[in-house]
Protein backbone atom coordinates (compact mmCIF):
# COMPACT_ATOMS: atom_id res chain seq x y z
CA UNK A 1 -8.92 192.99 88.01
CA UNK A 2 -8.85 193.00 92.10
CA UNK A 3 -10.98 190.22 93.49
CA UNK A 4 -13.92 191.24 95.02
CA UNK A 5 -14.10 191.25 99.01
CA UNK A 6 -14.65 188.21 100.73
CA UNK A 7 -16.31 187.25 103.65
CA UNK A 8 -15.23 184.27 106.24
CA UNK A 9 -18.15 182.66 107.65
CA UNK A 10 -15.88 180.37 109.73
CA UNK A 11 -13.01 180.78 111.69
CA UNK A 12 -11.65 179.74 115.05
CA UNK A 13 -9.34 181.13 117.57
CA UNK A 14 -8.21 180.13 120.95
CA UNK A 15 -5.58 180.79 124.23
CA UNK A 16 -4.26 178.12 125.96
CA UNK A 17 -3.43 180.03 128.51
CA UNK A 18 -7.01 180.97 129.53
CA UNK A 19 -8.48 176.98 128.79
CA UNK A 20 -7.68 174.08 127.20
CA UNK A 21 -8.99 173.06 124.17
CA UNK A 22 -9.49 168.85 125.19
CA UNK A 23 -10.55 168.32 121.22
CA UNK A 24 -7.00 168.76 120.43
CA UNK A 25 -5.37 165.66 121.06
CA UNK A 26 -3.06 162.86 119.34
CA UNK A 27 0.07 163.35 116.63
CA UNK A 28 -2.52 164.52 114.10
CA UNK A 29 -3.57 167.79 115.73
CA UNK A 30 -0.07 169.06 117.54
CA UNK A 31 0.24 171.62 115.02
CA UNK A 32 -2.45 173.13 116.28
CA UNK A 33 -2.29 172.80 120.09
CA UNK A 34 -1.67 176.19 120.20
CA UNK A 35 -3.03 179.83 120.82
CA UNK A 36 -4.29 181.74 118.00
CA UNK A 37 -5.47 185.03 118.06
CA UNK A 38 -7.08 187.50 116.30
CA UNK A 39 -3.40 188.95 115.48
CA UNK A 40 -2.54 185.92 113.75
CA UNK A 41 -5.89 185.60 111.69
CA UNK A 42 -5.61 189.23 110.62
CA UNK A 43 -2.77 189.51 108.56
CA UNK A 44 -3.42 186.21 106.95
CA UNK A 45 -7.05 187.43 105.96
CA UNK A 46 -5.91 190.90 104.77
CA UNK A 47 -3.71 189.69 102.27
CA UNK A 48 -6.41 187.18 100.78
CA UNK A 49 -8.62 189.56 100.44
CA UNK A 50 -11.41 189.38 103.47
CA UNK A 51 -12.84 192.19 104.58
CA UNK A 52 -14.78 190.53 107.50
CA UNK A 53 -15.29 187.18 109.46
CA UNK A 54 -17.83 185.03 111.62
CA UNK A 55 -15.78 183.86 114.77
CA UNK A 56 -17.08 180.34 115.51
CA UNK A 57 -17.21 178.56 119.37
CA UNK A 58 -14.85 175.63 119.87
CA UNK A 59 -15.67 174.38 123.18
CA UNK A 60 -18.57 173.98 125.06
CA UNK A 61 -17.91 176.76 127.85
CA UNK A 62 -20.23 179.58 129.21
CA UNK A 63 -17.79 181.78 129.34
CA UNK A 64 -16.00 181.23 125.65
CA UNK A 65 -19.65 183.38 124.41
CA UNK A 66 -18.62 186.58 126.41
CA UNK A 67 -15.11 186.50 125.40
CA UNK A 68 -15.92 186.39 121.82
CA UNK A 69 -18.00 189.03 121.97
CA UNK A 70 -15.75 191.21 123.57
CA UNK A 71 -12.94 190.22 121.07
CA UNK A 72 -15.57 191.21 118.38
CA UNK A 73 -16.67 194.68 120.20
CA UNK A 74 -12.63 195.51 120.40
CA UNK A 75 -12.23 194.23 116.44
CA UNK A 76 -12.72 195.63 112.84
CA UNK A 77 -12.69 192.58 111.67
CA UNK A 78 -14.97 190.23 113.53
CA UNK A 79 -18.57 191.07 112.30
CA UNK A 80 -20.19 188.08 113.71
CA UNK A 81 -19.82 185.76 116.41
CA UNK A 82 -21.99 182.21 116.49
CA UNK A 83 -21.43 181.27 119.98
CA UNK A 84 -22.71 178.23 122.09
CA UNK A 85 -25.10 178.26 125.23
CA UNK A 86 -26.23 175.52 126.85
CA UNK A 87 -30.04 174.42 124.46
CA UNK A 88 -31.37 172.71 127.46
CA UNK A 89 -31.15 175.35 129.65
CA UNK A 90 -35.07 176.71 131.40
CA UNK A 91 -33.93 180.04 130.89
CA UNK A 92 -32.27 179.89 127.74
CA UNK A 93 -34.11 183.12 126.21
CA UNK A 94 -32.64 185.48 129.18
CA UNK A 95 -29.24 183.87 128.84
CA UNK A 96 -28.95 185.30 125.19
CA UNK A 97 -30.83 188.80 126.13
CA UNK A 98 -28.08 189.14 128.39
CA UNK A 99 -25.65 188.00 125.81
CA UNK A 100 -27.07 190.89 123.60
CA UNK A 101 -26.24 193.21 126.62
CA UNK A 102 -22.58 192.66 126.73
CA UNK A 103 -20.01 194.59 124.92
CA UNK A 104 -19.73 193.18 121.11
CA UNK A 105 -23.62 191.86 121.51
CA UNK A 106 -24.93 193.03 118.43
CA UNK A 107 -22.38 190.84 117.20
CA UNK A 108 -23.66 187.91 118.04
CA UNK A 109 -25.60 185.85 115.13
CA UNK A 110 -26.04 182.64 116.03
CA UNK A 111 -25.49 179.57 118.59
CA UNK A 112 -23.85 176.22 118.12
CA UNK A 113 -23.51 172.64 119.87
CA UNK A 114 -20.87 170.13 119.23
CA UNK A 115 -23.69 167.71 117.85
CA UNK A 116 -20.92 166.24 116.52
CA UNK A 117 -20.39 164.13 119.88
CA UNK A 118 -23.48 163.44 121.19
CA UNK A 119 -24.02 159.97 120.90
CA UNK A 120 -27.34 160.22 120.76
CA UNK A 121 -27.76 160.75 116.74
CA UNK A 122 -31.19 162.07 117.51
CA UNK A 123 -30.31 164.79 120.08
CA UNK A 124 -31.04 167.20 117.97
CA UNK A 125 -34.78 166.02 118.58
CA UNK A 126 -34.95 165.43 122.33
CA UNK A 127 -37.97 167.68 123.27
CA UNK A 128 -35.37 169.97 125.65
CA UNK A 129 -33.47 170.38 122.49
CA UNK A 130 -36.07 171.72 120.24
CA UNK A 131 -37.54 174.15 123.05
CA UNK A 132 -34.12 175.78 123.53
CA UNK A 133 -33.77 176.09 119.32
CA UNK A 134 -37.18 177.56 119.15
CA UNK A 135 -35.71 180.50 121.71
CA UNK A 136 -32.26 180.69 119.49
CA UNK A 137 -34.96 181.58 116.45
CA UNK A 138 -37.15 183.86 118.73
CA UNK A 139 -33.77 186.07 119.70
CA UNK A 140 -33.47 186.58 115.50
CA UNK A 141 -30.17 183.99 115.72
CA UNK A 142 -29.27 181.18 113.55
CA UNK A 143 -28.32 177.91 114.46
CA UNK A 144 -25.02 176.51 113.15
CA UNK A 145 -25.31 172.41 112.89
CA UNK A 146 -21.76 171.09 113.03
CA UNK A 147 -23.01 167.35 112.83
CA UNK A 148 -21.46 164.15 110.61
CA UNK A 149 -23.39 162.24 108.02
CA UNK A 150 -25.26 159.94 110.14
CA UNK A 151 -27.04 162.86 112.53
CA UNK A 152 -27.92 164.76 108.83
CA UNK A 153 -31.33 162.84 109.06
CA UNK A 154 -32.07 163.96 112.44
CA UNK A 155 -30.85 167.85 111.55
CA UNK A 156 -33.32 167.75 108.40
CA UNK A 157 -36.36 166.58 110.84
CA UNK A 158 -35.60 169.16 112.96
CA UNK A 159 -34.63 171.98 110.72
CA UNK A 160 -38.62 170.80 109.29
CA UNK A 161 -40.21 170.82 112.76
CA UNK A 162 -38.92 174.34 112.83
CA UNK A 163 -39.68 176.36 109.96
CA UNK A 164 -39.10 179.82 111.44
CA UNK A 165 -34.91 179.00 112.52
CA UNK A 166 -32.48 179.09 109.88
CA UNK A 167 -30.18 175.87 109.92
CA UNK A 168 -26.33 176.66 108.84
CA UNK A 169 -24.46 173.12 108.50
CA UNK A 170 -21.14 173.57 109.00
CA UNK A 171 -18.50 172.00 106.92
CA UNK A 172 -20.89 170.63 104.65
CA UNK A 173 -21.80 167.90 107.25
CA UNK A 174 -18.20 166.46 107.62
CA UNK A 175 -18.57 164.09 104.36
CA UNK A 176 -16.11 160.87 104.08
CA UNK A 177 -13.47 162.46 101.75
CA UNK A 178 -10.48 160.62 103.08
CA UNK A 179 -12.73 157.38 101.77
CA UNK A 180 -13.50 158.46 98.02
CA UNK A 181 -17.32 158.03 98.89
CA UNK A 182 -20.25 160.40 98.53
CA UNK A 183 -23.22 157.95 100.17
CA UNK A 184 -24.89 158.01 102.06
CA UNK A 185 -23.95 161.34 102.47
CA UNK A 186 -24.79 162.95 99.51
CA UNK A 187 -28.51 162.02 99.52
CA UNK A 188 -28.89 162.99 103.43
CA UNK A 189 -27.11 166.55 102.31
CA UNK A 190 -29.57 166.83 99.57
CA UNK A 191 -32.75 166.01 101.99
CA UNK A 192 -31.54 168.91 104.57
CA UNK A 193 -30.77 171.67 101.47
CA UNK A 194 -34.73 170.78 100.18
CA UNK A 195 -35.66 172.56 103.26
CA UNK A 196 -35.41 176.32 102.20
CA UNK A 197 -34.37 177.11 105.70
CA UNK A 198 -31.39 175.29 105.43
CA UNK A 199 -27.98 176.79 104.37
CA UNK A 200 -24.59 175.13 104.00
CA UNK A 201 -20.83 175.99 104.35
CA UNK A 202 -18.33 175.34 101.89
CA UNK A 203 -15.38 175.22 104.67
CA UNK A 204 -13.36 172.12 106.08
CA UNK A 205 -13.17 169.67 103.15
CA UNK A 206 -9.42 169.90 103.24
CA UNK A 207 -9.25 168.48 106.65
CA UNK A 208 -11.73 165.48 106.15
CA UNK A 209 -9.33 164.45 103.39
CA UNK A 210 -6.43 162.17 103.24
CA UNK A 211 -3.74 164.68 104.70
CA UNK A 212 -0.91 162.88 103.41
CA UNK A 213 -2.60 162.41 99.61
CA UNK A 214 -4.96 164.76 99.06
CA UNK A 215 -5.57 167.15 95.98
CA UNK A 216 -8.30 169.55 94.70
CA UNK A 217 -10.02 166.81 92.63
CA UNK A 218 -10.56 164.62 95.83
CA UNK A 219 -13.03 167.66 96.97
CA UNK A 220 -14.53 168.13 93.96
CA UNK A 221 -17.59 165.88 94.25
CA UNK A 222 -18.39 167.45 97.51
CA UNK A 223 -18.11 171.03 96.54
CA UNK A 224 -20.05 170.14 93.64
CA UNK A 225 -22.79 168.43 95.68
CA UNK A 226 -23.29 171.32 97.76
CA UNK A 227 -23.42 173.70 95.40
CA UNK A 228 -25.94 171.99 93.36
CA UNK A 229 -28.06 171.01 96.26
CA UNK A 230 -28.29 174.46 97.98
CA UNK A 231 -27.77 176.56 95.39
CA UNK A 232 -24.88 179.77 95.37
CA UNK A 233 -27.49 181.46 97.26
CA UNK A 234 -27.81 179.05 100.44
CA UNK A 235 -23.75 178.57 100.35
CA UNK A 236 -21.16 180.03 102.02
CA UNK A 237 -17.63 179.98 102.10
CA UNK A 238 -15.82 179.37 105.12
CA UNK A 239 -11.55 178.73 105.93
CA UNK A 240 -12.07 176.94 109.08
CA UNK A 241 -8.85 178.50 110.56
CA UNK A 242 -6.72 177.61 111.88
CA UNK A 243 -8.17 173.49 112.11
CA UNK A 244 -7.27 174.35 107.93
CA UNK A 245 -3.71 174.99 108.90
CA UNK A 246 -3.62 170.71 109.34
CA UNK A 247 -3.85 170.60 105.71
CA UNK A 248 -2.83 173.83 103.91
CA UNK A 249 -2.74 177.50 104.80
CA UNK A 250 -5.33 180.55 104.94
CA UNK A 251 -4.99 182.05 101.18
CA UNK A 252 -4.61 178.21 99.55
CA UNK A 253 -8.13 177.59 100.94
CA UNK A 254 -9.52 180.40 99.80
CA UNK A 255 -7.98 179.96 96.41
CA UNK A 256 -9.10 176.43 96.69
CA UNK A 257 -12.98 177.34 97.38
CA UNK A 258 -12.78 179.51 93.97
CA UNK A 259 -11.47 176.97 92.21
CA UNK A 260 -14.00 174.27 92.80
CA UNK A 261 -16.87 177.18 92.36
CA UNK A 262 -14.90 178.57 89.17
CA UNK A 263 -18.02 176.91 87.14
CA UNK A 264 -20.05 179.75 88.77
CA UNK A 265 -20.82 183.24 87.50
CA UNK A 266 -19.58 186.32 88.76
CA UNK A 267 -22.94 187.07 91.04
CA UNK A 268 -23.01 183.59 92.12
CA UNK A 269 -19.51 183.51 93.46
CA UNK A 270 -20.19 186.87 95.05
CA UNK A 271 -22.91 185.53 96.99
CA UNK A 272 -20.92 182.42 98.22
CA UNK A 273 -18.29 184.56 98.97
CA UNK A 274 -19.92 187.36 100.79
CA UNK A 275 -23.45 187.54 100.18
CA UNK A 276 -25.13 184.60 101.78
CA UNK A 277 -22.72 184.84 104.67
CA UNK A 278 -23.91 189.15 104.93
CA UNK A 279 -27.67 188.05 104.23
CA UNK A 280 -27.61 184.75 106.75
CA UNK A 281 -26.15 186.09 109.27
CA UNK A 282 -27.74 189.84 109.04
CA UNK A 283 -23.74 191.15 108.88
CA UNK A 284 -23.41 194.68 108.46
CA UNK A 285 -20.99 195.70 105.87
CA UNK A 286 -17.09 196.53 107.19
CA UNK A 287 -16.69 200.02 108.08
CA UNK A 288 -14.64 201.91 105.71
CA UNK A 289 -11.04 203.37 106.75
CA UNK A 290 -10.50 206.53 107.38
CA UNK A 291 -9.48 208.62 104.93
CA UNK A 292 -5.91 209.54 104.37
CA UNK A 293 -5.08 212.59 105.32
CA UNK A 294 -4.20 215.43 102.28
CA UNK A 295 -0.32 215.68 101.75
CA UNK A 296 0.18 219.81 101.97
């Protein structure tokens, strides 16, 4: 029986020959301080089985939004771009009408901040901040939180102070896997999925594990956690290439994610493969291929 399609709601790429990417530094990350394109992803993906992705921003650059979109406008892949605009900004709403101008601009589905390294862990509620996440839900975008476990109170506060903006925590809020401990993450993760706004992405538990000892067990608990605090239907998968590629390649993480959802039924898995990611992020289905032409 042929797996059914499978959506990526996260994935990276990146040129080095257009920017740096200053996050990748140290021993640990020099297999990745390099480009990847869209012609590396593709193959990979194909052959697991993914029909379509969400390209995710990396750095926090004006121009990295444009240049996703246009990568998304020129690809049959790329159904969905979050991208990242400054949330402080007075004139955040025109900045992403003019977004939704450019070439690939009905691609684009939601914004992101690296929350991740504010060291503020309330940023997320600095007055500025809210005003510019109100305009992100007034465009019809999401917001992707890519936070760790001691900003999750400040995400839930704000993800309740905003009812009408749907919250997508990336990477399941970076929990301590490398450390064998679920607090006090697990009851901050399940405070944030009691909102129903809230949704959750089952993506980049192999790289917050040990990368010398890790197996599929160690990620268990967390998979489990999110899954029973959101639900299949507010839960996403997500490869997080090619940061993934520090721990294991493209199709193992996939095969990984079914693995620690194999508990689920067949509609369940089909909506954290493909279905919350379509519904979240208003996707519209992958055009079909031609078809072949007739032999005579």
């Amino acid at each position: 029986m042929t797996p059914p399609p499978v959506i990526d709601a996260h994935h990276h790429v990146w040129d080095l020959a257009v920017r740096d990417q200053d996050w990748i530094t140290g021993e640990e990350l020099a297999p990745i301080r390099r480009t990847f394109t869209l012609a590396d992803l593709a193959p990979e993906a194909r052959a697991a089985g993914v029909t379509a992705t969400v390209l995710v921003q990396t750095v926090t650059v004006a121009e990295e939004t444009p240049e996703f979109l246009a990568l998304a406008h020129g690809s049959d892949l790329v159904a969905g771009v979050v991208g990242w605009t400054d949330l402080t900004a007075p004139d955040i709403a025109d900045t992403l009408a003019a977004f939704r101008a450019l070439p690939g601009g009905d691609r684009l589905v939601g914004i992101r901040h690296q929350v991740q390294g504010e060291p503020d862990p309330e940023w997320l509620l600095r007055p500025d901040v809210l005003r510019g996440l109100r305009a992100v839900a007034a465009a019809g975008l999401v917001y992707d939180l890519i936070v760790r476990p001691h900003q999750l109170p400040a995400a839930t506060r704000a993800a309740a102070l905003l009812p009408g903006l749907t919250f997508v925590l990336d990477h399941a809020g970076k929990p301590p896997v490398a450390l064998g401990s679920t607090r006090p993450w697990a009851q901050e993760l399940r405070a944030l999925a009691a909102l129903p706004n809230t949704v959750c992405k089952l993506s980049g538990l192999v790289t917050e594990a040990d990368p010398r000892t890790w197996t599929v067990e160690d990620l268990r608990p967390y998979a489990d956690t999110v899954v029973d605090a959101f639900g299949p239907g507010r839960t996403m998968f997500g490869s997080d290439w090619p940061v993934c590629r520090l721990a294991t390649g493209y199709t193992n993480v996939l095969d990984i994610a079914r693995e620690l959802t194999g508990r689920l039924g067949e509609d369940e898995q089909r909506s954290v493969f493909a279905g919350t990611a379509r519904r979240v992020y208003g996707l519209r289905p992958p055009a079909l291929p031609p078809p072949r032409a007739r032999q005579a």
